[in-house]
Each structure stands twice: as C-alpha cells, then as structure tokens.
N, C-alpha and C. Protein backbone atom coordinates (compact mmCIF):
# COMPACT_ATOMS: atom_id res chain seq x y z
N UNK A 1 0.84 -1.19 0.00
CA UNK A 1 0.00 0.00 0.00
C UNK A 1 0.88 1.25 0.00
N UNK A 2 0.69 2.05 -0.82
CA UNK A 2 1.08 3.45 -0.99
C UNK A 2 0.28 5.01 0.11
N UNK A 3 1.94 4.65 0.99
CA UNK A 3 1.43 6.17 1.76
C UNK A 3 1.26 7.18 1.23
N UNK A 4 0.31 7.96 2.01
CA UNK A 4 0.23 9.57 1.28
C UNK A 4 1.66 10.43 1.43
N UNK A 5 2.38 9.80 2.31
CA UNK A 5 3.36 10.69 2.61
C UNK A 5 4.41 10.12 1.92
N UNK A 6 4.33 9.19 0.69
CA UNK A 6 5.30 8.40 -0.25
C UNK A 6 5.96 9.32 -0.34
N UNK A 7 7.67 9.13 -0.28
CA UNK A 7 8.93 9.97 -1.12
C UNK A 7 8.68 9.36 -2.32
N UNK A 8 8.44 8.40 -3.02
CA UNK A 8 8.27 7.90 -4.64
C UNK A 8 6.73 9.27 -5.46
N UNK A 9 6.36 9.43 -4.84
CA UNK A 9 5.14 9.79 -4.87
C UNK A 9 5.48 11.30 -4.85
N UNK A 10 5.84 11.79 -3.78
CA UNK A 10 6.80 13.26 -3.88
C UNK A 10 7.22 13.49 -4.23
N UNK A 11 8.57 12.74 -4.71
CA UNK A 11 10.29 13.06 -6.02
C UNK A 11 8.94 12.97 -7.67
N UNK A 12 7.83 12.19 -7.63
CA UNK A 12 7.71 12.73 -9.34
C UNK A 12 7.15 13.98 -8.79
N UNK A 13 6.26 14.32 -8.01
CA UNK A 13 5.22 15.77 -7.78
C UNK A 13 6.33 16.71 -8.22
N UNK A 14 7.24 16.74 -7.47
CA UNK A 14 8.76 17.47 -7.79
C UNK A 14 8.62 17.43 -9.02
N UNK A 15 8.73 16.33 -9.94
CA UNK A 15 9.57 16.39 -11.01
C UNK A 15 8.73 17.44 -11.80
N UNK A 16 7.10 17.41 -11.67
CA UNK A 16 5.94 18.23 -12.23
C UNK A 16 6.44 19.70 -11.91
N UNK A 17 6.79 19.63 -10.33
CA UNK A 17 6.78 21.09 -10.05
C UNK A 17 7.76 21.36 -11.15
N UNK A 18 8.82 21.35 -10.89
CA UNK A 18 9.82 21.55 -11.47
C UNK A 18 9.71 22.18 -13.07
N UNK A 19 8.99 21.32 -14.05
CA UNK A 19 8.62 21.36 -15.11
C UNK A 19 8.14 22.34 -15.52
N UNK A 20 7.42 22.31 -14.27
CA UNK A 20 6.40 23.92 -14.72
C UNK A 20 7.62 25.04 -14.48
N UNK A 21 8.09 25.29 -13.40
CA UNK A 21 9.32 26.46 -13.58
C UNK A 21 10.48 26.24 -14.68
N UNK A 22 10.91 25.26 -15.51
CA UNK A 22 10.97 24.94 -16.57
C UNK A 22 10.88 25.78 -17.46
N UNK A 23 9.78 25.45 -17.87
CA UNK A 23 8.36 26.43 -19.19
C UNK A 23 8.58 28.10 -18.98
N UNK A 24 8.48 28.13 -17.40
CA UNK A 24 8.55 29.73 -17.28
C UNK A 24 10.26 30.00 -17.32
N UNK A 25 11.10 29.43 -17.24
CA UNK A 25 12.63 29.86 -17.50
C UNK A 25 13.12 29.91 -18.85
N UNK A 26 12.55 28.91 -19.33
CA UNK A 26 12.77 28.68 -21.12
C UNK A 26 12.17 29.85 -21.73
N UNK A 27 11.02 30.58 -21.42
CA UNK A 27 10.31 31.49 -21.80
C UNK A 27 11.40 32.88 -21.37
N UNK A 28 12.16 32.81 -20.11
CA UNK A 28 12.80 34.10 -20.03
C UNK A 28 14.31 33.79 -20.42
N UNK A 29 14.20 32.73 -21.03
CA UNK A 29 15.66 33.07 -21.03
C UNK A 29 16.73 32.13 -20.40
N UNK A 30 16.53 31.77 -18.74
CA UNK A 30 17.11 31.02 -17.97
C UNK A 30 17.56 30.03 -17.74
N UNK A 31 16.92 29.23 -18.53
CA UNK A 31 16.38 27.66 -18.26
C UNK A 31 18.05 26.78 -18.26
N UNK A 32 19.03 26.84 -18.87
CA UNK A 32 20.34 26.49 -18.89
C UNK A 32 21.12 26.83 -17.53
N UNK A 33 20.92 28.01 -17.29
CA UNK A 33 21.30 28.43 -16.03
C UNK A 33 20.91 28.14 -14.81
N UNK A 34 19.51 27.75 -14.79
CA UNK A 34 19.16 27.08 -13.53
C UNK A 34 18.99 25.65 -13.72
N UNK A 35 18.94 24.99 -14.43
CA UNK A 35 18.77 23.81 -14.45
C UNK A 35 19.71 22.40 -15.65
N UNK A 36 20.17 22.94 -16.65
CA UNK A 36 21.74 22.28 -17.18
C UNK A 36 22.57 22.18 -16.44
N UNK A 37 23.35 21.28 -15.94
CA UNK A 37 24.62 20.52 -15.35
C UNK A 37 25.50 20.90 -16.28
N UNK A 38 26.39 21.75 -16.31
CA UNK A 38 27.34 21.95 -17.49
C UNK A 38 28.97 22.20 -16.55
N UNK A 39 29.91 21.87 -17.46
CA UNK A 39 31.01 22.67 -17.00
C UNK A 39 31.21 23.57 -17.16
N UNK A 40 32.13 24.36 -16.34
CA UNK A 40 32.42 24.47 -14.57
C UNK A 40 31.33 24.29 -14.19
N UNK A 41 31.52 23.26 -12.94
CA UNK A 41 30.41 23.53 -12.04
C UNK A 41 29.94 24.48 -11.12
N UNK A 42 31.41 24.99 -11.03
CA UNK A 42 31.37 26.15 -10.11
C UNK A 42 30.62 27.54 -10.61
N UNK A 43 29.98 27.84 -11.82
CA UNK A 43 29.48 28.85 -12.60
C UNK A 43 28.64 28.41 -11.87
N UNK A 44 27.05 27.87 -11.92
CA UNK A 44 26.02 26.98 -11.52
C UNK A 44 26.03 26.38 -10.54
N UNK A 45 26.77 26.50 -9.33
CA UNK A 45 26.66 24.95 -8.54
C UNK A 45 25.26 24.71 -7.85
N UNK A 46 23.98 25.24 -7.94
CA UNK A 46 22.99 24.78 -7.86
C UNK A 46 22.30 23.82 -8.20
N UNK A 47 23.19 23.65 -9.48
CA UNK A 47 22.55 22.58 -11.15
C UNK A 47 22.84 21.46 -10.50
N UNK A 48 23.43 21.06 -9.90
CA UNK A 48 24.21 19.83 -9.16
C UNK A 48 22.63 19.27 -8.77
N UNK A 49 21.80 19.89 -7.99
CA UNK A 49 20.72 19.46 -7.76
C UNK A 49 19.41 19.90 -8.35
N UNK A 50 19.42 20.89 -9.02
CA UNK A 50 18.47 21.03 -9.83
C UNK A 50 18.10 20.76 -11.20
N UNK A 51 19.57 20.12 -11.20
CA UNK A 51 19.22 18.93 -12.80
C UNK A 51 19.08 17.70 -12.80
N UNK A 52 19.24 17.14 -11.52
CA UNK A 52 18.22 15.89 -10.68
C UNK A 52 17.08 15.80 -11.40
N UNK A 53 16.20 17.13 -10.85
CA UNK A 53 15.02 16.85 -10.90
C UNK A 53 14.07 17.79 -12.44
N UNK A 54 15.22 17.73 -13.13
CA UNK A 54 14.79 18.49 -14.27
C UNK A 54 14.38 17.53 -15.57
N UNK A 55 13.74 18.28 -16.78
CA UNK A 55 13.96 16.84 -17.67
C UNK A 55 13.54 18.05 -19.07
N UNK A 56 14.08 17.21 -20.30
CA UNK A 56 14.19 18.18 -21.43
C UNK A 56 12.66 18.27 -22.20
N UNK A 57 12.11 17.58 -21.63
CA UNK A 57 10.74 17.18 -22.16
C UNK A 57 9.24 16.56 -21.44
N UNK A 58 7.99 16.58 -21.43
CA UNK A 58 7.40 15.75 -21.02
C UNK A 58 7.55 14.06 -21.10
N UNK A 59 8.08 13.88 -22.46
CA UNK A 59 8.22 12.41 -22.26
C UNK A 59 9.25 11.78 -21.57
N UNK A 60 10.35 13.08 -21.47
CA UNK A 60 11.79 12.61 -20.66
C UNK A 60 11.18 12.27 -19.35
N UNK A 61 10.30 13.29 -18.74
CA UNK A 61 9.79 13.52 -17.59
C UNK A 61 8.84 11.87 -16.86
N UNK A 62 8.19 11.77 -18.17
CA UNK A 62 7.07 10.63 -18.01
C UNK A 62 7.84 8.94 -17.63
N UNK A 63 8.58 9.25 -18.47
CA UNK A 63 9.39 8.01 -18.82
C UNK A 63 10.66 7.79 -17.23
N UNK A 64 11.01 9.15 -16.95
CA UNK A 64 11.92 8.88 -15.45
C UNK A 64 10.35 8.29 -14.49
N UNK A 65 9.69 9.30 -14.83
CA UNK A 65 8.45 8.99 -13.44
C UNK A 65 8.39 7.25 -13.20
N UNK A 66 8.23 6.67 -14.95
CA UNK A 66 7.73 5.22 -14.78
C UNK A 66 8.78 4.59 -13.91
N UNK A 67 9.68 4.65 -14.68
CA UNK A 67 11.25 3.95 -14.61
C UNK A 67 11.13 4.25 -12.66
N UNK A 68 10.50 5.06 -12.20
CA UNK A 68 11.10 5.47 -10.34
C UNK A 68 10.00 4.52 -9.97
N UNK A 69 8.56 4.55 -10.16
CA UNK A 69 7.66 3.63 -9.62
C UNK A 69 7.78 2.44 -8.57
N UNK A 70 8.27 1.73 -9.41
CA UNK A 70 8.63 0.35 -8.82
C UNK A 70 9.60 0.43 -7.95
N UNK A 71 11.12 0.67 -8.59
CA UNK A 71 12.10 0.37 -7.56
C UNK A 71 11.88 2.25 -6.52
N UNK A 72 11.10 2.74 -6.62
CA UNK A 72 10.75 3.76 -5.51
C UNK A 72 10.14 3.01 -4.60
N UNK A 73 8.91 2.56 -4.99
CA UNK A 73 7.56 2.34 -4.25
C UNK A 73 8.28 1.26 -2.96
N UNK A 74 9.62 0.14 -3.69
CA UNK A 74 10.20 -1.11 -2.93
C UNK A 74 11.28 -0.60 -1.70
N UNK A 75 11.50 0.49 -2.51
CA UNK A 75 13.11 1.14 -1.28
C UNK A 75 12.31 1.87 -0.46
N UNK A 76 11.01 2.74 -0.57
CA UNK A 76 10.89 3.55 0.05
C UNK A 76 10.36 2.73 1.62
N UNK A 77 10.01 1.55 1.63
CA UNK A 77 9.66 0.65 2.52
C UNK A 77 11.16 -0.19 3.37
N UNK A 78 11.96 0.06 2.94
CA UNK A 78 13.09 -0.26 3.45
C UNK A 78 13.55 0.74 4.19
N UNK A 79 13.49 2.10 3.67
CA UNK A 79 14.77 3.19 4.38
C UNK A 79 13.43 4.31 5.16
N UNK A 80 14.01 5.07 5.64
CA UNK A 80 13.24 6.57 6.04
C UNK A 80 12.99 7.64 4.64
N UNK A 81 12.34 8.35 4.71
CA UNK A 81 12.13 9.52 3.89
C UNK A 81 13.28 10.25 3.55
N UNK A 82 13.83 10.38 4.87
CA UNK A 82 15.26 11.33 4.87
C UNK A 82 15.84 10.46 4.11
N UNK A 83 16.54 9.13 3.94
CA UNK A 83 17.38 8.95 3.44
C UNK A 83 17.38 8.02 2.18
N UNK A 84 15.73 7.90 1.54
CA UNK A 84 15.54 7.87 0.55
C UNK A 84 15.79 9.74 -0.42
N UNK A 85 15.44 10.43 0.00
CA UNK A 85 15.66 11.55 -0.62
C UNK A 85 17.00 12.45 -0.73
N UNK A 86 17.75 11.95 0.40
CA UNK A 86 19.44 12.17 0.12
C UNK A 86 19.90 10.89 -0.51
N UNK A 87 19.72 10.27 -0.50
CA UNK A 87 20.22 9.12 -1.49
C UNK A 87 19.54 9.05 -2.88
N UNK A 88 18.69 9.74 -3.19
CA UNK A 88 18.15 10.52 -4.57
C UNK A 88 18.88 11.36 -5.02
N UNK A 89 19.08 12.53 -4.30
CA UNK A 89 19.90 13.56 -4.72
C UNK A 89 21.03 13.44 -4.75
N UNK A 90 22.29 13.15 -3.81
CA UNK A 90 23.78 12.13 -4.26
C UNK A 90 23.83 11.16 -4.89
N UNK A 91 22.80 10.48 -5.50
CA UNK A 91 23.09 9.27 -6.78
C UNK A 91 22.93 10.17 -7.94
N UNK A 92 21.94 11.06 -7.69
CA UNK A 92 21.28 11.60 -8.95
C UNK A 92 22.63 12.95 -9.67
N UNK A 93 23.55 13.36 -8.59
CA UNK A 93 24.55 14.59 -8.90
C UNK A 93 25.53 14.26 -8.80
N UNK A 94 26.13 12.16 -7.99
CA UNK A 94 26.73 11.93 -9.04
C UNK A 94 26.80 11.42 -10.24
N UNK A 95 26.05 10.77 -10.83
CA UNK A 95 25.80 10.38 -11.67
C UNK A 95 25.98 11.76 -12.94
N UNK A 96 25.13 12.61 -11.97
CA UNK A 96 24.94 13.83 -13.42
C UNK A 96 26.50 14.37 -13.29
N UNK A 97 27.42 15.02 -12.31
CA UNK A 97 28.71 15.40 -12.55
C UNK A 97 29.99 14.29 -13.64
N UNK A 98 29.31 12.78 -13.17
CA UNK A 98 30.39 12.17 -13.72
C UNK A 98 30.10 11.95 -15.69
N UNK A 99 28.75 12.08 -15.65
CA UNK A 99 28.82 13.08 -17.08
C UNK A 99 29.28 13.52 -17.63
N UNK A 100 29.19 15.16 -17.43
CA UNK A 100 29.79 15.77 -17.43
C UNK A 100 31.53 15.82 -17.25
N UNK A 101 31.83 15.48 -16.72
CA UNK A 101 33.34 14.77 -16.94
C UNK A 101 33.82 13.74 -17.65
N UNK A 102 33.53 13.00 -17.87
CA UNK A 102 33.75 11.63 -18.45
C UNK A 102 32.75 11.75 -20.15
N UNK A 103 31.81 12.48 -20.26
CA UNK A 103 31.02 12.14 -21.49
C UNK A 103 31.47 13.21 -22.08
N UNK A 104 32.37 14.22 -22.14
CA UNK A 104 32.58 15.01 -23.63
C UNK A 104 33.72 14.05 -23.89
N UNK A 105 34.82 13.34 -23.33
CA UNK A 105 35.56 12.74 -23.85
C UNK A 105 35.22 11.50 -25.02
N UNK A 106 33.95 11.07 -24.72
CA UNK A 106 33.27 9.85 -25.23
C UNK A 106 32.36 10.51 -26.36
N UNK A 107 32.15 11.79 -26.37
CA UNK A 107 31.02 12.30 -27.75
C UNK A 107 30.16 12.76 -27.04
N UNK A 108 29.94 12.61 -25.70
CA UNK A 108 28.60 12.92 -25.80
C UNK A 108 28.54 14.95 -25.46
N UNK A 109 27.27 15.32 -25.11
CA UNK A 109 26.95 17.14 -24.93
C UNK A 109 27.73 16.91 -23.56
N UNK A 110 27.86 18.01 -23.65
CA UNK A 110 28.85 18.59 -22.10
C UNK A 110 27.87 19.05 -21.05
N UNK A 111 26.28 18.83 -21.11
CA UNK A 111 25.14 19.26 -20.55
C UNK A 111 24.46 18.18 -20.20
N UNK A 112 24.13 18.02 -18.97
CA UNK A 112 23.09 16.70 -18.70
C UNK A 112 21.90 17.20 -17.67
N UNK A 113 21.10 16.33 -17.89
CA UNK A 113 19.57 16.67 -17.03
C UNK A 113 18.93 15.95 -17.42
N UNK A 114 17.94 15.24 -16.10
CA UNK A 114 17.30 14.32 -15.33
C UNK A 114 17.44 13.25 -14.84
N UNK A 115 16.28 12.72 -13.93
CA UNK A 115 16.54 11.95 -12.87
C UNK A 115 17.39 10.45 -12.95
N UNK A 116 17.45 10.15 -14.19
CA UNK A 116 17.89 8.87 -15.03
C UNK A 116 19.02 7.81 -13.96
N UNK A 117 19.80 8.97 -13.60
CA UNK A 117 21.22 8.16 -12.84
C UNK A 117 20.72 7.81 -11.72
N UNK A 118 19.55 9.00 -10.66
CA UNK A 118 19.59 8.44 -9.43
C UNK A 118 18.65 7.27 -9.44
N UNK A 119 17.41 6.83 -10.56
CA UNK A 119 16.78 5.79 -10.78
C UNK A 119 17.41 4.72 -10.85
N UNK A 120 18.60 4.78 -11.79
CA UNK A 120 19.52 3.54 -12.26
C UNK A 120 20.27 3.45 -10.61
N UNK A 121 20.32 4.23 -10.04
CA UNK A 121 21.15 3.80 -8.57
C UNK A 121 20.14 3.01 -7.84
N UNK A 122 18.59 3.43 -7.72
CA UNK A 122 17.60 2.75 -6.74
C UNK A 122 17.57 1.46 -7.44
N UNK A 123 17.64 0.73 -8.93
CA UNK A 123 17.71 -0.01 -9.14
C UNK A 123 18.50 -0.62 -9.04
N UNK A 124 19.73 -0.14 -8.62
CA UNK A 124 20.92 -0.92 -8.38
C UNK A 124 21.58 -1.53 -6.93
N UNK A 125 21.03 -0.78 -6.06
CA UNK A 125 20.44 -0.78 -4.89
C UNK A 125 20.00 -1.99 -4.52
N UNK A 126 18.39 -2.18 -4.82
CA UNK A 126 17.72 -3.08 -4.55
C UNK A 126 18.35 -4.45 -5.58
N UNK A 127 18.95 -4.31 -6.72
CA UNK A 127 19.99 -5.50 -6.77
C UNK A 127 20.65 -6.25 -5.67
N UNK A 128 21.38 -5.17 -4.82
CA UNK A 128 22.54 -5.94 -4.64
C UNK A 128 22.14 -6.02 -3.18
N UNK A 129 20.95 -5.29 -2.41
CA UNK A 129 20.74 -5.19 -1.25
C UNK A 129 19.72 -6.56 -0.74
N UNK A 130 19.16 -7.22 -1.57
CA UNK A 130 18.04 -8.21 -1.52
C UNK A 130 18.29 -9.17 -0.91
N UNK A 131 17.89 -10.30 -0.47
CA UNK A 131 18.17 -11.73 0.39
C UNK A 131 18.71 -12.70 -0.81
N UNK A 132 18.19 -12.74 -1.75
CA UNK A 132 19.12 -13.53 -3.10
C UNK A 132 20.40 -13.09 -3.20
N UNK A 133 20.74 -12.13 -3.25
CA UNK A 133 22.24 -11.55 -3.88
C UNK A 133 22.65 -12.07 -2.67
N UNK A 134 22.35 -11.23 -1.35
CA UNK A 134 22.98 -11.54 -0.28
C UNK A 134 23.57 -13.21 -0.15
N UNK A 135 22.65 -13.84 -0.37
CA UNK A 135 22.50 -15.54 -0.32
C UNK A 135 23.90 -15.95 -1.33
N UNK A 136 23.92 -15.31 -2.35
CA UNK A 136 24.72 -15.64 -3.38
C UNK A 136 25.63 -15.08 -3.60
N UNK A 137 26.41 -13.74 -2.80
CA UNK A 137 27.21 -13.27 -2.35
C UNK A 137 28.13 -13.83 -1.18
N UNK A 138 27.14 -13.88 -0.22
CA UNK A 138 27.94 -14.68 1.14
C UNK A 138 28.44 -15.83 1.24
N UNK A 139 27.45 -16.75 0.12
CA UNK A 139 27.83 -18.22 -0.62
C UNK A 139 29.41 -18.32 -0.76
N UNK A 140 29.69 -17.10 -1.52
CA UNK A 140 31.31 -17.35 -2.45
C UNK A 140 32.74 -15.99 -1.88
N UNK A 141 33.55 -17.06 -1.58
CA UNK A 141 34.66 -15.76 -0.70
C UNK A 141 35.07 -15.06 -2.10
N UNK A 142 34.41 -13.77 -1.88
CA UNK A 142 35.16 -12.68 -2.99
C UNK A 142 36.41 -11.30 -2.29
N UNK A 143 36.76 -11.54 -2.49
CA UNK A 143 37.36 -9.91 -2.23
C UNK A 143 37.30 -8.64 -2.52
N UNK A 144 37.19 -7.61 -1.38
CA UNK A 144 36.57 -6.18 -2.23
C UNK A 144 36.54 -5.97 -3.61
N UNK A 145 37.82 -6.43 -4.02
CA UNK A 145 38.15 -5.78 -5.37
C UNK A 145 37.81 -6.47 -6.67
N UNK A 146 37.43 -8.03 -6.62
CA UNK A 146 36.61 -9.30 -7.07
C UNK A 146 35.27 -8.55 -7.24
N UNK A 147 34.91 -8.62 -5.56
CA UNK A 147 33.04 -7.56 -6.24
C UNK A 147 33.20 -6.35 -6.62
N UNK A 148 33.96 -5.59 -6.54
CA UNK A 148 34.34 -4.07 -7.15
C UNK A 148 34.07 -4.66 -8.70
N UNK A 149 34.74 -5.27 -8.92
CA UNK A 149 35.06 -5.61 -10.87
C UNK A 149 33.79 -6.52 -11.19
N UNK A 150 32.96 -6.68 -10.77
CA UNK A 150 31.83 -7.49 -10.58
C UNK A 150 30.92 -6.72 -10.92
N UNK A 151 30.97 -6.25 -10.28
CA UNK A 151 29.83 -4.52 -10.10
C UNK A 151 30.08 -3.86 -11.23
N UNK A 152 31.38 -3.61 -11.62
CA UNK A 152 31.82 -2.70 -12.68
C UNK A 152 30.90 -3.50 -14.09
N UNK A 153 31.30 -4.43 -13.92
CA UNK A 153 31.16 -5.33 -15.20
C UNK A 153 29.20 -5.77 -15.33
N UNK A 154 28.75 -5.66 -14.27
CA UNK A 154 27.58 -6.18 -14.28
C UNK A 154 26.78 -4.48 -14.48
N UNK A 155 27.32 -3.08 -14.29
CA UNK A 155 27.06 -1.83 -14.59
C UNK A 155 27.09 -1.68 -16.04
N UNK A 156 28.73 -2.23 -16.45
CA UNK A 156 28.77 -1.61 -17.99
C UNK A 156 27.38 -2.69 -19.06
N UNK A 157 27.32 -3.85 -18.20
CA UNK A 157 26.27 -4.82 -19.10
C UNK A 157 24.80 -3.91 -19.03
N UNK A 158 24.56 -3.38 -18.07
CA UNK A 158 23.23 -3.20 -17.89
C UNK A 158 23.32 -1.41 -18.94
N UNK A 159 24.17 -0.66 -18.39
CA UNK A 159 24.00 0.24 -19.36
C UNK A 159 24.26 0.08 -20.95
N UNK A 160 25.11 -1.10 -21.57
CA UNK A 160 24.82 -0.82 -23.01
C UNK A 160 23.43 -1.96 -23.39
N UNK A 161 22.74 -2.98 -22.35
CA UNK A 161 21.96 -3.37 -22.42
C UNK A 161 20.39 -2.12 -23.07
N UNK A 162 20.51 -1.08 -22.06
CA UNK A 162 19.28 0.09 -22.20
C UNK A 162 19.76 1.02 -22.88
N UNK A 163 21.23 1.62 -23.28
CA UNK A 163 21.55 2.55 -24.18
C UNK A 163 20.71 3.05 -24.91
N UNK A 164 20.67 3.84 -25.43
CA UNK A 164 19.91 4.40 -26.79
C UNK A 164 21.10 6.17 -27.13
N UNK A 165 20.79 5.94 -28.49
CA UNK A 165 21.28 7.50 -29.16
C UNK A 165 20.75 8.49 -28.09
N UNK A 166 21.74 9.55 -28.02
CA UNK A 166 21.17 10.37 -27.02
C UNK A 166 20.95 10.74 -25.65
N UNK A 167 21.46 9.26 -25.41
CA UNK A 167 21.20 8.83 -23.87
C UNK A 167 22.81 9.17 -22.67
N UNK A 168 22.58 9.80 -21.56
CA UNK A 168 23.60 9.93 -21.12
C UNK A 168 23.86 8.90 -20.36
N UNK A 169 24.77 7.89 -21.47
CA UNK A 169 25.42 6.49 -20.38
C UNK A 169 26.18 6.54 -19.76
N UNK A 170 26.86 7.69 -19.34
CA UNK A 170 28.06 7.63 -18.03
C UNK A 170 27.51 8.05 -16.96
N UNK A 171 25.95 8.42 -17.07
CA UNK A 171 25.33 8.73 -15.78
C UNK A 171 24.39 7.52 -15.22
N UNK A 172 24.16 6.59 -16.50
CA UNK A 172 23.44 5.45 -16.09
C UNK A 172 24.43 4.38 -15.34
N UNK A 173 25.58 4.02 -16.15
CA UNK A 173 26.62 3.63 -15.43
C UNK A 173 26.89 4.04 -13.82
N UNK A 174 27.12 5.02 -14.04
CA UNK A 174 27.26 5.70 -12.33
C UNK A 174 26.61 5.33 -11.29
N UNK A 175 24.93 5.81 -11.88
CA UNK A 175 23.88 5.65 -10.81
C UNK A 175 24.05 4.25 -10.45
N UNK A 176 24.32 3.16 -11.50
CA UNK A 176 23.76 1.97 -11.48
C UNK A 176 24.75 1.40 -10.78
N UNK A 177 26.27 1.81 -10.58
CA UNK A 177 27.28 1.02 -9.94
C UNK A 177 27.25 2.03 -8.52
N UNK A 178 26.68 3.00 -8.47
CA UNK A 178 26.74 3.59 -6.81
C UNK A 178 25.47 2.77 -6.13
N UNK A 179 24.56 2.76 -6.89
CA UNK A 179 23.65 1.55 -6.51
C UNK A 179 23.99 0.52 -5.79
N UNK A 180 24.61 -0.30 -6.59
CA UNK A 180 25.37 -1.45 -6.34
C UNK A 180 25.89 -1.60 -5.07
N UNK A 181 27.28 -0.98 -5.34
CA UNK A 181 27.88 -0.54 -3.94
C UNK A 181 27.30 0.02 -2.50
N UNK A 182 26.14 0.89 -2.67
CA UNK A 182 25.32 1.19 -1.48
C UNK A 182 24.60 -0.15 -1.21
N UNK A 183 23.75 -0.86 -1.81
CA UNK A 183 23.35 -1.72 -1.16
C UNK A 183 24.06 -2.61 -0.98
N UNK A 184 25.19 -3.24 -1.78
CA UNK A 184 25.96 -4.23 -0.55
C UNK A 184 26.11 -3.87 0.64
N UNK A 185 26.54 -2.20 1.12
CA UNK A 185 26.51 -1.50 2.25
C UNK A 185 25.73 -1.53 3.53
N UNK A 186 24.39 -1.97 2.62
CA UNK A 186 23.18 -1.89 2.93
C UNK A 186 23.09 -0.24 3.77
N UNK A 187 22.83 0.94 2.92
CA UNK A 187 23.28 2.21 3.23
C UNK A 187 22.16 2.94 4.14
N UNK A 188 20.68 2.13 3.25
CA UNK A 188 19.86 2.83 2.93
C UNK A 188 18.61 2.23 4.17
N UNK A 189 19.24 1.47 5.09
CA UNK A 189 18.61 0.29 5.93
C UNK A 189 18.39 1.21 7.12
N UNK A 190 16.85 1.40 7.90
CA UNK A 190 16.47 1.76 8.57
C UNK A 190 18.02 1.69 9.98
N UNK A 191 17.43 2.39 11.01
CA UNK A 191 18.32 2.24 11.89
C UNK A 191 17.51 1.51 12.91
N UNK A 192 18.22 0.51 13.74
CA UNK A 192 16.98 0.09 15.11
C UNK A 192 16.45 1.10 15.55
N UNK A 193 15.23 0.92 16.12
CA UNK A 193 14.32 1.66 16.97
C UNK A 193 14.92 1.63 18.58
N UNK A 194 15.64 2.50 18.94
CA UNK A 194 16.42 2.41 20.58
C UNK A 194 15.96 2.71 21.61
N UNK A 195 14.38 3.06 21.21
CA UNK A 195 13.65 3.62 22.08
C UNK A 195 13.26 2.57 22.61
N UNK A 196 12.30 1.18 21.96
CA UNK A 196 11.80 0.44 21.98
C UNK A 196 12.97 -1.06 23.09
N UNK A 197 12.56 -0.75 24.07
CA UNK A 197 13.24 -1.87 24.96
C UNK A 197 13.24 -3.24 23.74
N UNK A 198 14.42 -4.10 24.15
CA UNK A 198 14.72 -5.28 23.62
C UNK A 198 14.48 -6.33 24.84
N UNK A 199 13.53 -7.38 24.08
CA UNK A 199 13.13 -8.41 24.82
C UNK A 199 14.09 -9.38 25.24
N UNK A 200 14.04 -10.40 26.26
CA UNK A 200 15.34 -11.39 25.96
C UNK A 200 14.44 -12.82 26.56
C-alpha cells in the first residue's frame, strides 16, 4: 500500500513542479542556467541538484516517473524519507557530474539533465541489497576488489543493455554502480528503533 506521505510519490510531484518552472525559465531566457549541469560547475553549482530533478521534455519527464515507480515504491519501505531523498539527490549529482566529466571525452553534450542516474542507482540498490544476492554473495569468498570488478562489469552490461542515441550512459553507469555498492553496504537500511526496549 502506498502512503500519502510516499517519497516515490513526492520526487515525481517534484519532477511536475519543477517542469512547470521549466516552461517559465525557457520562456525568459534562464532555463540552462538554472537547471543544465554543465562545466564548470562552479558557474552553476545549484545545477548539481536542480538537474536531478529536471527533464528536457514531457516524455523525458514521463518516462523517469515510470522507470522510479517500482524500484521507488520497494526502497521507500526499506529506508526513512530522509534517506531515501538524500540518497536521490547524491546518486542523482553523481551520476549527473560524472557526465559531465567523463562524457565530452566519449562524444557525448557537455550538458546533462534528469533523474535517469539516481533511478539507475535505486535499481541498483535493490539489486545488490536483496536476500538472493545476499544468499549468493555470502555463498562465495570474494574480495573487495573481485566484487568491485563485478559490479563494474555487471554496470557496464546493464547500461549498453538500455543505451539508446542520445542517452547519457556515463550517468546510467554511475547511478547503477553507486547503486550497487550502497546496497551491498546496505546504506539505505532503517536504523533500530532504541527507544523500543529489547526483549530477551
């Protein structure tokens, strides 16, 4: 069941709000300035988070909303509000900075925006955070750097798996291997309740 007070449910309302100040920035002029991720960051450093939640289009917009649904609706039942929504916004700015760094070398625009990376992180997340992985992780002695290259390799599969022209894959990559790595962490995992005496 879906709370009224859903963060999945809030991050798209956002994404609407957002949209609409959008329309009115594009109309004056602005719209690059408050909301493109571009280099320097330091010109903009707002964009860091306000190109999270930005998108170049309604269908860009529609299409992040779907893509958050599911793996929103599943994490948001695992973690708190707070730290579903900082763990939105640091998947989502890095993902969008390492863009921006890494994708003019590769061809791509030196400009990125929307939610794409921090989605590919919640999905990556609930990969690696689940009782299967766990099961099949703990099964086999790996070493940090064994699942490091694991992760890497099971990131680069999944992003040229969904690629498309156009698409910023060094932010899907990103999201999808900070994903990864947080939930082996298990980052995003409620804290005990300390209030609540423990039985024995």
């Amino acid at each position: 069941m879906v709370s009224a007070r859903s963060p999945t449910l809030t991050t798209i309302t956002l994404f609407v709000v957002v949209f609409a100040v959008e329309t009115v920035a594009r109309l004056l002029g602005v719209f690059p300035a408050l909301f493109v991720l571009a280099p320097p960051v330091t010109t903009n450093p707002w964009t860091i988070v306000t190109s999270v939640y930005a998108h170049s289009g309604p269908v860009h917009l529609l299409w992040n909303a779907i893509a958050l649904l599911l793996p929103g609706f599943i994490l948001e039942h695992q973690t708190s509000e707070l730290r579903y929504h900082a763990f939105f916004v640091a998947a989502g700015a890095t993902a969008g900075v390492a863009e921006i760094t890494i994708g003019p070398l590769l061809g791509s625009p030196a400009g990125v925006l929307g939610a794409s990376g921090a989605v590919f992180a919640f999905i990556g997340y609930l990969l690696s955070a689940n009782r299967l992985a766990e099961a099949a992780i703990g099964g086999v002695e790996l070493s940090g750097r064994t699942q490091l290259l694991a992760f890497v390799i099971l990131a680069i599969a999944v992003t040229v798996a969904t690629g498309q022209p156009g698409v910023a894959l060094i932010a899907h990559f990103t999201g999808f291997l900070v994903g990864l790595l947080a939930g082996r962490a298990h980052l995003l995992r409620r804290s005990p309740d300390r209030s609540v005496p423990s039985s024995r």
